[in-house]
PDB file of N, CA and C in Angstrom:
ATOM      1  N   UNK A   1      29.587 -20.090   6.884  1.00  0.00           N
ATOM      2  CA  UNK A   1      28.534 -20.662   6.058  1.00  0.00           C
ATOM      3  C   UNK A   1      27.516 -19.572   5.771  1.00  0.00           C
ATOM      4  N   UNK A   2      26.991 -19.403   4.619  1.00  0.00           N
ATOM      5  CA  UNK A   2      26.224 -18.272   4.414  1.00  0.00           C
ATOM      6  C   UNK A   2      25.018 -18.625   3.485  1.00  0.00           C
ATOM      7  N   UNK A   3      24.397 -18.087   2.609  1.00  0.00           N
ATOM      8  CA  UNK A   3      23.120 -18.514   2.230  1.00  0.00           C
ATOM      9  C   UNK A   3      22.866 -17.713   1.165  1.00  0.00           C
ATOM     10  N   UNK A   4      22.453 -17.678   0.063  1.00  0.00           N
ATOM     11  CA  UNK A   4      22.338 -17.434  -1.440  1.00  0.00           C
ATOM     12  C   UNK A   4      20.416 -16.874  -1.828  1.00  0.00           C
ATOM     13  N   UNK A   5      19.928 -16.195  -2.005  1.00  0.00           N
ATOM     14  CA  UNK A   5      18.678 -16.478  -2.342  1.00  0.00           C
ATOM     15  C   UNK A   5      18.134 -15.093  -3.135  1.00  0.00           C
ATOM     16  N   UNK A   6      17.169 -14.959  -3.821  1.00  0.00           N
ATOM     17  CA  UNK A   6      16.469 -13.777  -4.770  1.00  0.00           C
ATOM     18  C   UNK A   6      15.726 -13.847  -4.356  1.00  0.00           C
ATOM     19  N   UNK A   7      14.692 -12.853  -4.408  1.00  0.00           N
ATOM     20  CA  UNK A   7      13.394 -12.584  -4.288  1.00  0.00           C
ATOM     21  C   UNK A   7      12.900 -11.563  -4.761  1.00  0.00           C
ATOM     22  N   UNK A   8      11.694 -11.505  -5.432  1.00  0.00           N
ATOM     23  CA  UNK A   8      11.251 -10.191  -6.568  1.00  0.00           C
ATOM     24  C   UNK A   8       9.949 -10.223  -6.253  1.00  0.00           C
ATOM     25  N   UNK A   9       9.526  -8.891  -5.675  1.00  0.00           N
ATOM     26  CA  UNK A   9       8.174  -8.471  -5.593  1.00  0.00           C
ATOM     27  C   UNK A   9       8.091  -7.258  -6.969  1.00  0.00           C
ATOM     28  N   UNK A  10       6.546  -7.537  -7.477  1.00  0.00           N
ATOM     29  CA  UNK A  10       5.899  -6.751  -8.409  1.00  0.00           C
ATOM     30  C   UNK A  10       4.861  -5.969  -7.770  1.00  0.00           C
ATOM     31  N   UNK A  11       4.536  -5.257  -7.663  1.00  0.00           N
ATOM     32  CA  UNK A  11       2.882  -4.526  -7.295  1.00  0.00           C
ATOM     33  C   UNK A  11       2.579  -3.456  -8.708  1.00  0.00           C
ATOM     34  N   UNK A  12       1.507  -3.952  -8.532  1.00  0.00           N
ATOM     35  CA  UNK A  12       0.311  -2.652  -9.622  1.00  0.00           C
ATOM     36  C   UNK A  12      -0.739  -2.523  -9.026  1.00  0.00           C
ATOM     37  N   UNK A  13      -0.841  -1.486  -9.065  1.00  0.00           N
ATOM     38  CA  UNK A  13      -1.785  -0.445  -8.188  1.00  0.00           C
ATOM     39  C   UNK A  13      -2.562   0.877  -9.379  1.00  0.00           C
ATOM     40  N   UNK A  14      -3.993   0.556  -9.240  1.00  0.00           N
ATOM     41  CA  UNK A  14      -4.477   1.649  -9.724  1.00  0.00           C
ATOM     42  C   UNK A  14      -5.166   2.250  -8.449  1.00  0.00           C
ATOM     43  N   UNK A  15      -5.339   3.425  -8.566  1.00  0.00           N
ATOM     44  CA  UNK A  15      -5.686   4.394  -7.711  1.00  0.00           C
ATOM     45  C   UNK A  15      -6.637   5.555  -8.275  1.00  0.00           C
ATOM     46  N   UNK A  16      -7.845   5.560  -8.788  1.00  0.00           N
ATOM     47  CA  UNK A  16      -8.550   6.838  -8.784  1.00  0.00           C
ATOM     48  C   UNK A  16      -8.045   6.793 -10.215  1.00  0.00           C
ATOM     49  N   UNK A  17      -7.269   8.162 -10.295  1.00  0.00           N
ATOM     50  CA  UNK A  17      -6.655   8.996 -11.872  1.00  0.00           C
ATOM     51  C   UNK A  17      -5.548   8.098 -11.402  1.00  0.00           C
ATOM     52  N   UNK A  18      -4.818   7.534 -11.406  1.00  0.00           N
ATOM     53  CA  UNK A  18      -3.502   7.589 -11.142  1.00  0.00           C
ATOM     54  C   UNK A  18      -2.772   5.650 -11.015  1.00  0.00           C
ATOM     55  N   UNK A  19      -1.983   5.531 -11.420  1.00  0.00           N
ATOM     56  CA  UNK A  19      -1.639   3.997 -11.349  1.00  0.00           C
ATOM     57  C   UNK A  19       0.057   4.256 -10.421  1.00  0.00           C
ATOM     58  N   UNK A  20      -0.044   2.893  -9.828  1.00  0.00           N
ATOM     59  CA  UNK A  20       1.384   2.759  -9.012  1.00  0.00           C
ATOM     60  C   UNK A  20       2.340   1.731  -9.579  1.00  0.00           C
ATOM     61  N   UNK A  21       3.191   1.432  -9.973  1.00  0.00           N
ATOM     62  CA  UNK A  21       3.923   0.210 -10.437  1.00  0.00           C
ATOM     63  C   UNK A  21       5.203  -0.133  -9.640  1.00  0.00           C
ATOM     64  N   UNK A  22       5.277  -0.500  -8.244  1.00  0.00           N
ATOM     65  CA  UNK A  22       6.727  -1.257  -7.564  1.00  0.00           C
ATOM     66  C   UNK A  22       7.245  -2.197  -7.870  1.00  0.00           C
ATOM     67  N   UNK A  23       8.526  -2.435  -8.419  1.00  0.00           N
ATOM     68  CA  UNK A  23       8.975  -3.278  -8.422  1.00  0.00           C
ATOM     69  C   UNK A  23      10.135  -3.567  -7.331  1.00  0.00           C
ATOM     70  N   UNK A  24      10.468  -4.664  -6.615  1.00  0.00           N
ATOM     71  CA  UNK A  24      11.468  -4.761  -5.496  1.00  0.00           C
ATOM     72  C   UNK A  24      12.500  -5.803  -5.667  1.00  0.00           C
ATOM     73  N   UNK A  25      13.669  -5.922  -6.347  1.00  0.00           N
ATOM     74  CA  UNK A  25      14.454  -7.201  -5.977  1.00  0.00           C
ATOM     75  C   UNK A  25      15.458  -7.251  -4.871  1.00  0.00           C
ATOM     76  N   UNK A  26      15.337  -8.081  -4.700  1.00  0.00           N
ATOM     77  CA  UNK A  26      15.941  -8.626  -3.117  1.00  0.00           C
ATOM     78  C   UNK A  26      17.182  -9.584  -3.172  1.00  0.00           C
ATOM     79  N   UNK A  27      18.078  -9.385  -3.043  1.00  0.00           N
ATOM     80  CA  UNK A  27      19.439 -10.540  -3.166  1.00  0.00           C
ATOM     81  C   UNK A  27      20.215 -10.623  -2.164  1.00  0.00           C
ATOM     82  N   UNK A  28      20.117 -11.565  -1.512  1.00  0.00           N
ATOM     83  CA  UNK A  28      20.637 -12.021   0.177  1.00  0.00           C
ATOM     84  C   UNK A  28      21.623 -12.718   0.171  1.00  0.00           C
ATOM     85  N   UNK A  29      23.169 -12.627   0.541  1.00  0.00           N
ATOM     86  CA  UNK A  29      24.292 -13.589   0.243  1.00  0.00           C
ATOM     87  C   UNK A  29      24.910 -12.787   1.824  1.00  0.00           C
ATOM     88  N   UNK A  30      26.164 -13.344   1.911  1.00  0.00           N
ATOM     89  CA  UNK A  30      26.524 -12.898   3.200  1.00  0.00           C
ATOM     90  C   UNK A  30      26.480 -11.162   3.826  1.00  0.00           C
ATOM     91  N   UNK A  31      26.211 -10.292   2.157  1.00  0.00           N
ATOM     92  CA  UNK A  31      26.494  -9.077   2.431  1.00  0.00           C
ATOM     93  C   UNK A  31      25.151  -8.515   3.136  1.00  0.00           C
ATOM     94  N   UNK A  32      24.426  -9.482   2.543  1.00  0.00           N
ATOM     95  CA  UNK A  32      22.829  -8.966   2.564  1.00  0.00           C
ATOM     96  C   UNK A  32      22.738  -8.048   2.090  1.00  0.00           C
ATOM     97  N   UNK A  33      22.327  -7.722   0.777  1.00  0.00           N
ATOM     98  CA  UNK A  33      22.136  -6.635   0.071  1.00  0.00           C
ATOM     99  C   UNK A  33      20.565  -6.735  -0.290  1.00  0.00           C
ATOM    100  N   UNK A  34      19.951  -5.432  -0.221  1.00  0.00           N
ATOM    101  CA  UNK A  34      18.670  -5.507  -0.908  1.00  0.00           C
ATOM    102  C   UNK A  34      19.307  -4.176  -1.816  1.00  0.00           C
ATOM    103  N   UNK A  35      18.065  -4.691  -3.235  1.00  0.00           N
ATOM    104  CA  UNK A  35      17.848  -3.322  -4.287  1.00  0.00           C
ATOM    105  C   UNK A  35      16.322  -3.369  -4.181  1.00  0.00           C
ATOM    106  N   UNK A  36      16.094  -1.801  -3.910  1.00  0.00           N
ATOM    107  CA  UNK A  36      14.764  -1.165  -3.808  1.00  0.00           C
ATOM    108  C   UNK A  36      14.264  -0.485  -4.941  1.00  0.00           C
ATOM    109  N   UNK A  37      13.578  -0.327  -6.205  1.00  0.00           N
ATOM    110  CA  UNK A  37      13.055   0.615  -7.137  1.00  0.00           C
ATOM    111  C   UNK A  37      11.672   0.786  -7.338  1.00  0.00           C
ATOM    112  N   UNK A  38      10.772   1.730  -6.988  1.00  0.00           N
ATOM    113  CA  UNK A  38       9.671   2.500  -7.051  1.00  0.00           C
ATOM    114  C   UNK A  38       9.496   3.340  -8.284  1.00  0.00           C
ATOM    115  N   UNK A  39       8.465   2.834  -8.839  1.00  0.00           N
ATOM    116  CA  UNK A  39       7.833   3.751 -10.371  1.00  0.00           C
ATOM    117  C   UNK A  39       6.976   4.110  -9.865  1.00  0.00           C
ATOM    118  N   UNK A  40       6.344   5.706 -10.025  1.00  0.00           N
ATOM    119  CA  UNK A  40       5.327   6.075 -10.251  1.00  0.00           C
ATOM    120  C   UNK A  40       4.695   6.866 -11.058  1.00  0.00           C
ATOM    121  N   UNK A  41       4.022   6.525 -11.972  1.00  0.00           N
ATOM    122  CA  UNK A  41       3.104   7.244 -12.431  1.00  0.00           C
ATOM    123  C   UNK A  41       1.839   7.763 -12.126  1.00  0.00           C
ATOM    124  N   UNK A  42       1.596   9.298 -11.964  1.00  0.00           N
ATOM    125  CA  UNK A  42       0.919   9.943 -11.800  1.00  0.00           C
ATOM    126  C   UNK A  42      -0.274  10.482 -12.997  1.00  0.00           C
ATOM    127  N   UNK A  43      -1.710  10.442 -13.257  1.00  0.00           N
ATOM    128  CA  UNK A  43      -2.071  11.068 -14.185  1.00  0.00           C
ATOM    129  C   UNK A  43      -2.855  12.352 -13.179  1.00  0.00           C
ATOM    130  N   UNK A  44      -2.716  13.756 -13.068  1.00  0.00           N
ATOM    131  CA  UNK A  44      -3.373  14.464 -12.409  1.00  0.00           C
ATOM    132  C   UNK A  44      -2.366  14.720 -11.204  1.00  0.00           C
ATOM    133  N   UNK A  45      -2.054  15.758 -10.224  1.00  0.00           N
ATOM    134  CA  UNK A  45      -2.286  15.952  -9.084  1.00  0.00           C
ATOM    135  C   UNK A  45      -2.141  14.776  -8.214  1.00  0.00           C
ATOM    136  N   UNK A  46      -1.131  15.065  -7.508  1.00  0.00           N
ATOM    137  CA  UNK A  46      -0.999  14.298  -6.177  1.00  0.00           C
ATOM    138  C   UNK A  46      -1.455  14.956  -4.615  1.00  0.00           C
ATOM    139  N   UNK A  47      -2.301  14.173  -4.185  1.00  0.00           N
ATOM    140  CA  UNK A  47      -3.012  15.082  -3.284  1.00  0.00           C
ATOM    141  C   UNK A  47      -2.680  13.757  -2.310  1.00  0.00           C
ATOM    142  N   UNK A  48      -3.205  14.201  -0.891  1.00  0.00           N
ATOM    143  CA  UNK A  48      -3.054  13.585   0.220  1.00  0.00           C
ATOM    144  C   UNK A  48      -3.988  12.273   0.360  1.00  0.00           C
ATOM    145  N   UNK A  49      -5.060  11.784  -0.575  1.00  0.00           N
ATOM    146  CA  UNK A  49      -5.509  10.490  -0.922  1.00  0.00           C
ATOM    147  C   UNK A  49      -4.780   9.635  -1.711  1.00  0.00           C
ATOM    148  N   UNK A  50      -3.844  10.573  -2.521  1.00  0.00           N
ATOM    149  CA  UNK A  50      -2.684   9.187  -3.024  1.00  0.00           C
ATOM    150  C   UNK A  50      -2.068   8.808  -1.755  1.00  0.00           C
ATOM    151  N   UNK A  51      -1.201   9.629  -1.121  1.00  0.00           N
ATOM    152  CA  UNK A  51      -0.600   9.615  -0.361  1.00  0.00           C
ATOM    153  C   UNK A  51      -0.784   8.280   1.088  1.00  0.00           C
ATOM    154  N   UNK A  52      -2.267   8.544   1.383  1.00  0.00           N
ATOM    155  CA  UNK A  52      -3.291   7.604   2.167  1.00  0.00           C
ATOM    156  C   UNK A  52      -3.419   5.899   1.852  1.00  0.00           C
ATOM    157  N   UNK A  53      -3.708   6.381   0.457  1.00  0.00           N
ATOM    158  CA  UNK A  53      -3.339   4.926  -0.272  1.00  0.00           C
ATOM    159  C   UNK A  53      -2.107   4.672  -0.538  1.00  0.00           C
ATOM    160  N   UNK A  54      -0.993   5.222  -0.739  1.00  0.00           N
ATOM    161  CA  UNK A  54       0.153   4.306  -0.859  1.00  0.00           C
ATOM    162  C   UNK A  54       0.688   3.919   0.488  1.00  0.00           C
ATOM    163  N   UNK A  55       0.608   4.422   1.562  1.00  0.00           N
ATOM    164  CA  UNK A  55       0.888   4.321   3.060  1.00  0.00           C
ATOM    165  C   UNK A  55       0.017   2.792   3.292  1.00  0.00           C
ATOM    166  N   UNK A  56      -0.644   2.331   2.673  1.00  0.00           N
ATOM    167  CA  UNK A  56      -1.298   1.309   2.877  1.00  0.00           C
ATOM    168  C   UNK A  56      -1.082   0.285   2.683  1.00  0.00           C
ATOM    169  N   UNK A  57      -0.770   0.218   0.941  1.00  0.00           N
ATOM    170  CA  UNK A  57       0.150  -0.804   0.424  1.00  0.00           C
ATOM    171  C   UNK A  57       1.615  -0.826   0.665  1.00  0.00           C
ATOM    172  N   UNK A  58       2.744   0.546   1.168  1.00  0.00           N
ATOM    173  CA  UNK A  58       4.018   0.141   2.283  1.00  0.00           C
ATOM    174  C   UNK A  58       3.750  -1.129   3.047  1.00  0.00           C
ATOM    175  N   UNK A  59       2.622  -0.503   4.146  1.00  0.00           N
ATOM    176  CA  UNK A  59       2.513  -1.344   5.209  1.00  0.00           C
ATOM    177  C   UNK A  59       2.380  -2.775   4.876  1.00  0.00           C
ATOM    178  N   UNK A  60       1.258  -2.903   3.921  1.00  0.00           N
ATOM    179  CA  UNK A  60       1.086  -4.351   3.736  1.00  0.00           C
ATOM    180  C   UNK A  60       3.025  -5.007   3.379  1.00  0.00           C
ATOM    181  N   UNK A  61       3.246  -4.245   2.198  1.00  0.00           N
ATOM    182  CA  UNK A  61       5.095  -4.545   2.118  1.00  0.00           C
ATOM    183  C   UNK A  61       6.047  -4.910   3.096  1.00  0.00           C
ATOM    184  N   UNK A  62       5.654  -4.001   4.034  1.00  0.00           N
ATOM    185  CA  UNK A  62       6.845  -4.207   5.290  1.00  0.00           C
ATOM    186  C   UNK A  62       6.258  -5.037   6.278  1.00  0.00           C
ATOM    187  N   UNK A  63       5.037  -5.194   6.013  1.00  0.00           N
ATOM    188  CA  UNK A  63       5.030  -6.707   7.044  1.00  0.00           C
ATOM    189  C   UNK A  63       5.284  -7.627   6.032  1.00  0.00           C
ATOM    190  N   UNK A  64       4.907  -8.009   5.027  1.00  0.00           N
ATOM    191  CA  UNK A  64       5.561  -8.971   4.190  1.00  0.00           C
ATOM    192  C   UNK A  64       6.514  -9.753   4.343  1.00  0.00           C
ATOM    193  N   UNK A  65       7.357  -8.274   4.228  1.00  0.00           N
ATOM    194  CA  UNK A  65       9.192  -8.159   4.026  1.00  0.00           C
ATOM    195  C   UNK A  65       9.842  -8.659   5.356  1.00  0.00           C
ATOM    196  N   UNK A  66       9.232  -7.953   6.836  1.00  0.00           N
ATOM    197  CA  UNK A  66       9.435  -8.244   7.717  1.00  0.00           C
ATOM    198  C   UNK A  66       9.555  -9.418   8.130  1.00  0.00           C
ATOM    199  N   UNK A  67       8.570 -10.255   7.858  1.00  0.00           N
ATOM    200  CA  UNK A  67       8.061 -11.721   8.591  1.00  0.00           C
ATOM    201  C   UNK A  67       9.212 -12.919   7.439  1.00  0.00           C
ATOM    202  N   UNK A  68       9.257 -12.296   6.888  1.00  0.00           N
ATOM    203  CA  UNK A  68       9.722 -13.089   5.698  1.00  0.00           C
ATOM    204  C   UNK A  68      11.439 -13.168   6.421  1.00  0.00           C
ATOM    205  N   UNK A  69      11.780 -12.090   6.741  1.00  0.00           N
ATOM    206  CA  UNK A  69      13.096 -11.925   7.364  1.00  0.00           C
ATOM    207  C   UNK A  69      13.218 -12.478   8.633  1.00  0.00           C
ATOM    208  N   UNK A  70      12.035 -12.366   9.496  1.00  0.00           N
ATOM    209  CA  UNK A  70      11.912 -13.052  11.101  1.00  0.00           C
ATOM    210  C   UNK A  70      11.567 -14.506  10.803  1.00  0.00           C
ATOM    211  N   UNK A  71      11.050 -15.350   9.415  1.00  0.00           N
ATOM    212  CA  UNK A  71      11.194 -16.834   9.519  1.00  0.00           C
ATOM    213  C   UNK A  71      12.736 -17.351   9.040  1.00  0.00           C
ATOM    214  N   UNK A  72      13.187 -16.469   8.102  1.00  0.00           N
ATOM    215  CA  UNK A  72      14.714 -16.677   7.647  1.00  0.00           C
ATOM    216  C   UNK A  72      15.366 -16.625   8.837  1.00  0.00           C
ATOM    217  N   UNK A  73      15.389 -15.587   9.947  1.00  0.00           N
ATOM    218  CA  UNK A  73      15.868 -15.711  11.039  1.00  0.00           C
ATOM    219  C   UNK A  73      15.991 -16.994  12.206  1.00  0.00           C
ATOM    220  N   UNK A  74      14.650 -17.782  12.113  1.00  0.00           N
ATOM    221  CA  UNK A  74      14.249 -18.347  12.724  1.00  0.00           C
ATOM    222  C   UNK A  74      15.185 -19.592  12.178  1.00  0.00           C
ATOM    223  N   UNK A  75      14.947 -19.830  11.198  1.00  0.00           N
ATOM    224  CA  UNK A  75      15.619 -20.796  10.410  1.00  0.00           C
ATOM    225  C   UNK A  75      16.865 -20.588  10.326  1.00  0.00           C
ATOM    226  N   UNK A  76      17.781 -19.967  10.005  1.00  0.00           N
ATOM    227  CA  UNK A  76      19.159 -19.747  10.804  1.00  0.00           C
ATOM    228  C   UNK A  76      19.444 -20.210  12.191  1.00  0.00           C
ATOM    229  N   UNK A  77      18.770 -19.634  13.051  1.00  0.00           N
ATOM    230  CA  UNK A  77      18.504 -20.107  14.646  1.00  0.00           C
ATOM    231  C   UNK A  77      18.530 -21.399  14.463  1.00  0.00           C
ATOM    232  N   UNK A  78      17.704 -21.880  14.457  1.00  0.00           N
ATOM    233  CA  UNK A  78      17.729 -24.083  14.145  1.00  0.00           C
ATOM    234  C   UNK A  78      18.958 -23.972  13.968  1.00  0.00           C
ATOM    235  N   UNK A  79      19.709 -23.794  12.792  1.00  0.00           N
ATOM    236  CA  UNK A  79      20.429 -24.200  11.799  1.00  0.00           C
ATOM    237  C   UNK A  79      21.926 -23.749  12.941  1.00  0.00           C
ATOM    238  N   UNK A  80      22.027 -22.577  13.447  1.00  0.00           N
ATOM    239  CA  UNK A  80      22.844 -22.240  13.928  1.00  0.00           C
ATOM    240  C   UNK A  80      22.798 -23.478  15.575  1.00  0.00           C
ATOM    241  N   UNK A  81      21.954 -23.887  16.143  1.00  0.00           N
ATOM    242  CA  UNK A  81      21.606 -24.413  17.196  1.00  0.00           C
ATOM    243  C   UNK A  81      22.572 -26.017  16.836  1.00  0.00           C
ATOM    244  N   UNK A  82      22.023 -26.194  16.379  1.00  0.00           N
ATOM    245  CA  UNK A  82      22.216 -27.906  14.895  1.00  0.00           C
ATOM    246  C   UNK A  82      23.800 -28.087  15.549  1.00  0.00           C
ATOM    247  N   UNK A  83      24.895 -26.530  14.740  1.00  0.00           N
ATOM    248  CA  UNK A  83      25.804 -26.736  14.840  1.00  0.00           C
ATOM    249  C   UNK A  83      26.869 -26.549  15.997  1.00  0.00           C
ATOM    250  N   UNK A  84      25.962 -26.466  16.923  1.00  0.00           N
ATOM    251  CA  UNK A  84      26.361 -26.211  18.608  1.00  0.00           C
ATOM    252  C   UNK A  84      26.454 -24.658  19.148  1.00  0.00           C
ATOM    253  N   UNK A  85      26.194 -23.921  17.906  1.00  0.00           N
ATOM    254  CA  UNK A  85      26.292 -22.661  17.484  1.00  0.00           C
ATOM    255  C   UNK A  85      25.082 -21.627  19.274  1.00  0.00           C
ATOM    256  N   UNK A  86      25.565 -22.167  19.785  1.00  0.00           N
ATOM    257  CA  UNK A  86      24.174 -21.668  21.179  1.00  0.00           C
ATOM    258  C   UNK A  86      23.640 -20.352  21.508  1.00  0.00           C
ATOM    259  N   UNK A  87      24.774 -19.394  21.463  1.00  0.00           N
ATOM    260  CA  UNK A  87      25.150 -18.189  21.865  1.00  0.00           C
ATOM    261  C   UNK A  87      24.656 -17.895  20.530  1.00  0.00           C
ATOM    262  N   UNK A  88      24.776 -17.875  19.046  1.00  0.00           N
ATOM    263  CA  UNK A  88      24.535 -17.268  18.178  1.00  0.00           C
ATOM    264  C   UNK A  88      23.172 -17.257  18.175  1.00  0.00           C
ATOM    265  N   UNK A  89      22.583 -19.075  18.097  1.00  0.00           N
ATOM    266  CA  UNK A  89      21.664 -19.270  17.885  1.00  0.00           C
ATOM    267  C   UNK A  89      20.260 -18.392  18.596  1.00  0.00           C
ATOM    268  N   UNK A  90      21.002 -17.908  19.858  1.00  0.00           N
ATOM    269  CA  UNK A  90      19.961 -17.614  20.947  1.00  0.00           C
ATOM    270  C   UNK A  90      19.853 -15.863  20.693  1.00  0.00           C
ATOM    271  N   UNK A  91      20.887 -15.223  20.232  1.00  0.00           N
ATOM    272  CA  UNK A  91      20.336 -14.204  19.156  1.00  0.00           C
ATOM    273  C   UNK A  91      19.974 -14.087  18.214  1.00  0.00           C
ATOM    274  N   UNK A  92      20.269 -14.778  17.437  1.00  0.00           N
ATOM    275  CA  UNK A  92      19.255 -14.708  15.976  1.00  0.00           C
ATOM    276  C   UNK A  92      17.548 -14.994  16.373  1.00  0.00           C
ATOM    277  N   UNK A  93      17.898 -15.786  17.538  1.00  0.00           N
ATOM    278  CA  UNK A  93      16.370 -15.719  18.354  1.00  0.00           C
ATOM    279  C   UNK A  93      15.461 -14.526  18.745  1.00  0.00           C
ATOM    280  N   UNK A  94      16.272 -14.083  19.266  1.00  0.00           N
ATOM    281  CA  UNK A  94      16.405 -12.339  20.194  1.00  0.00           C
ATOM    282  C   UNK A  94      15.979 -11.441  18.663  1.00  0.00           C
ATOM    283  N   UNK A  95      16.863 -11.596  18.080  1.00  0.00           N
ATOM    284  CA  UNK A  95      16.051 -10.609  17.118  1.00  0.00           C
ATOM    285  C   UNK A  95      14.853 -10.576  16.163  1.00  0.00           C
ATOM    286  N   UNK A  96      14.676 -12.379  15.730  1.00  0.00           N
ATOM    287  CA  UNK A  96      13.289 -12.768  15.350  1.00  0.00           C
ATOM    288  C   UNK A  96      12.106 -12.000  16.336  1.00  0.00           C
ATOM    289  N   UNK A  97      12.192 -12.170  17.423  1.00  0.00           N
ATOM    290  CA  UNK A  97      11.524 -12.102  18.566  1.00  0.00           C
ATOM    291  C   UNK A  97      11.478 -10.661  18.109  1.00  0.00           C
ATOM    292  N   UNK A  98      11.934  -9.614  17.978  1.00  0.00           N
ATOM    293  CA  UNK A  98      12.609  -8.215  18.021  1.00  0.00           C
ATOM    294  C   UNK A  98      10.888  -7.797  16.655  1.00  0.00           C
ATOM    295  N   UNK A  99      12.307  -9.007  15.900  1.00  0.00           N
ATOM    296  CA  UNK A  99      11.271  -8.400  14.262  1.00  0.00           C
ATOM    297  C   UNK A  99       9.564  -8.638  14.599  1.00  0.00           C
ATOM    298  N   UNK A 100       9.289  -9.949  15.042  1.00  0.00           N
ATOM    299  CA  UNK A 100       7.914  -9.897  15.223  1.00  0.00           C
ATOM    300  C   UNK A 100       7.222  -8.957  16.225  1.00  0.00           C
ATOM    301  N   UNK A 101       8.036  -8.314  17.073  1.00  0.00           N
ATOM    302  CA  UNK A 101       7.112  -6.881  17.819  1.00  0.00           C
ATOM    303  C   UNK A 101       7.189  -6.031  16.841  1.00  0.00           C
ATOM    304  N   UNK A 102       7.434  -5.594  15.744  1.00  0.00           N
ATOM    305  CA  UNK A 102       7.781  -4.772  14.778  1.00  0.00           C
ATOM    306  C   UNK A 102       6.771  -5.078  14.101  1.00  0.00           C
ATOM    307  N   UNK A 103       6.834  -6.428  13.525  1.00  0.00           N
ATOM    308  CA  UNK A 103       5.406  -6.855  12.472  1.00  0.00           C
ATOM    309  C   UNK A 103       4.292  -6.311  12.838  1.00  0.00           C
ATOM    310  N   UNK A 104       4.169  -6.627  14.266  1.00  0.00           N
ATOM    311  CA  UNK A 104       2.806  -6.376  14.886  1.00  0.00           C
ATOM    312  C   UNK A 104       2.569  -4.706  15.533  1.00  0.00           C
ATOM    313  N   UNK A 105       3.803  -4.456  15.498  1.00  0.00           N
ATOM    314  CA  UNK A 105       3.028  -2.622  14.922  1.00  0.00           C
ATOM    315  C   UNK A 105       2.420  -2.312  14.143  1.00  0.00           C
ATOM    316  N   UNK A 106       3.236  -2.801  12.867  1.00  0.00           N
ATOM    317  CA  UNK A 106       3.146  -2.593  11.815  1.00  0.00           C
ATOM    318  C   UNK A 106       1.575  -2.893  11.743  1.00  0.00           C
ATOM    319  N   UNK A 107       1.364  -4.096  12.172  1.00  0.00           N
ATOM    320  CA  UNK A 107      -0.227  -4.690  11.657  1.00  0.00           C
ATOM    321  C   UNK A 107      -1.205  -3.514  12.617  1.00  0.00           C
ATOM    322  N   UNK A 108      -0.711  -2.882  13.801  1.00  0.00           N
ATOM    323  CA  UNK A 108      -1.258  -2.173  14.814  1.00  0.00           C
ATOM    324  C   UNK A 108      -1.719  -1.207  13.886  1.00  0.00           C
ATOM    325  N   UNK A 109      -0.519  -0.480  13.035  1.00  0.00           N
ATOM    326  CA  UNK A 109      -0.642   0.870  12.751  1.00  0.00           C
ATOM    327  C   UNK A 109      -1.628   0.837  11.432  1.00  0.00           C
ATOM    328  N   UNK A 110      -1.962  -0.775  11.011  1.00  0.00           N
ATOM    329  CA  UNK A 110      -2.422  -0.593   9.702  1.00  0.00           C
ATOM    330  C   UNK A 110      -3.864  -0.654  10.042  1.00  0.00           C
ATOM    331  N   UNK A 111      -4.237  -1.371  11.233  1.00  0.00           N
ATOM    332  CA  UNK A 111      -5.728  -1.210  12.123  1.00  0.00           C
ATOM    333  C   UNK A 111      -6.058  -0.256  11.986  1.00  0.00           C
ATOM    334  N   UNK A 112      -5.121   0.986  11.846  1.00  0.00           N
ATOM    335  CA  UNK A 112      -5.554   2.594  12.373  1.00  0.00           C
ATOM    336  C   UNK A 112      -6.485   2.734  11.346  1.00  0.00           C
ATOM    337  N   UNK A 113      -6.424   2.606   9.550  1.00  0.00           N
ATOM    338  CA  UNK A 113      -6.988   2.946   8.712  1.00  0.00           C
ATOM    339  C   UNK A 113      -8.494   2.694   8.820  1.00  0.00           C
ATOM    340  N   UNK A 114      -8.576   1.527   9.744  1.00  0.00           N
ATOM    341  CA  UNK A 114     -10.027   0.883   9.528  1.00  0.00           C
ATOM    342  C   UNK A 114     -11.306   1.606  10.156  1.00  0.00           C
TER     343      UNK A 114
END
C-alpha cells in the first residue's frame, strides 16, 4: 500500500541589490522522489551577507520540509499500527522521533543568528 501526494513550495526573496526566487516540487509515491530547483538572481556581487541571508531562509525550509515528513511519518505509524503492522509501525516511530531531534537542531542552529 503506498501513498500518492504533490507538494510545491514558491519563495521570493529580496535581499539588499539582489532578489532570490525558489521554487521546490515535491512528488511522493512509493519511490519517494523529490525535484529540487533554485533560481537565482543576482544584481551586483555576491558577498558573504547574501550568503548569511540565504542560510536563513534554507533553515526555515528544512524545518518545514522536515516536520512535514516526521507528521507523514507519524501518520503512516497509526496507519501501519491499524493494520497489525507492529514492528513496522514502531519504526516509522523511531525515525519520526529521529526526524524531530533533527528539526530541533535545525531550530537550535537557527537561534544562533539571533
Amino acid at each position: 500500500m503506498g501513498h500518492d501526494h504533490c507538494h510545491e513550495h514558491n519563495h521570493e526573496h529580496s535581499h539588499g541589490g539582489h532578489n532570490h526566487s525558489h521554487g521546490h516540487s515535491h512528488e511522493h509515491d512509493d519511490g519517494h522522489n523529490h525535484n529540487h530547483g533554485d533560481n537565482h538572481s543576482h544584481e551586483g556581487p555576491t558577498d558573504a551577507m547574501d550568503d548569511k541571508a540565504k542560510l536563513k531562509v534554507l533553515l526555515d525550509h528544512w524545518i518545514k520540509h522536515n516536520t512535514e515528513h516526521q507528521q507523514s511519518l507519524v501518520e503512516w505509524s497509526d496507519k501501519a499500527r491499524a493494520l497489525g503492522l507492529a514492528a513496522l509501525a514502531a519504526a516509522l516511530e523511531k525515525s519520526a522521533e529521529e526526524i524531530g531531534a533533527s528539526v530541533n537542531t535545525l531550530r537550535d542552529a537557527k537561534g544562533l543568528f539571533d
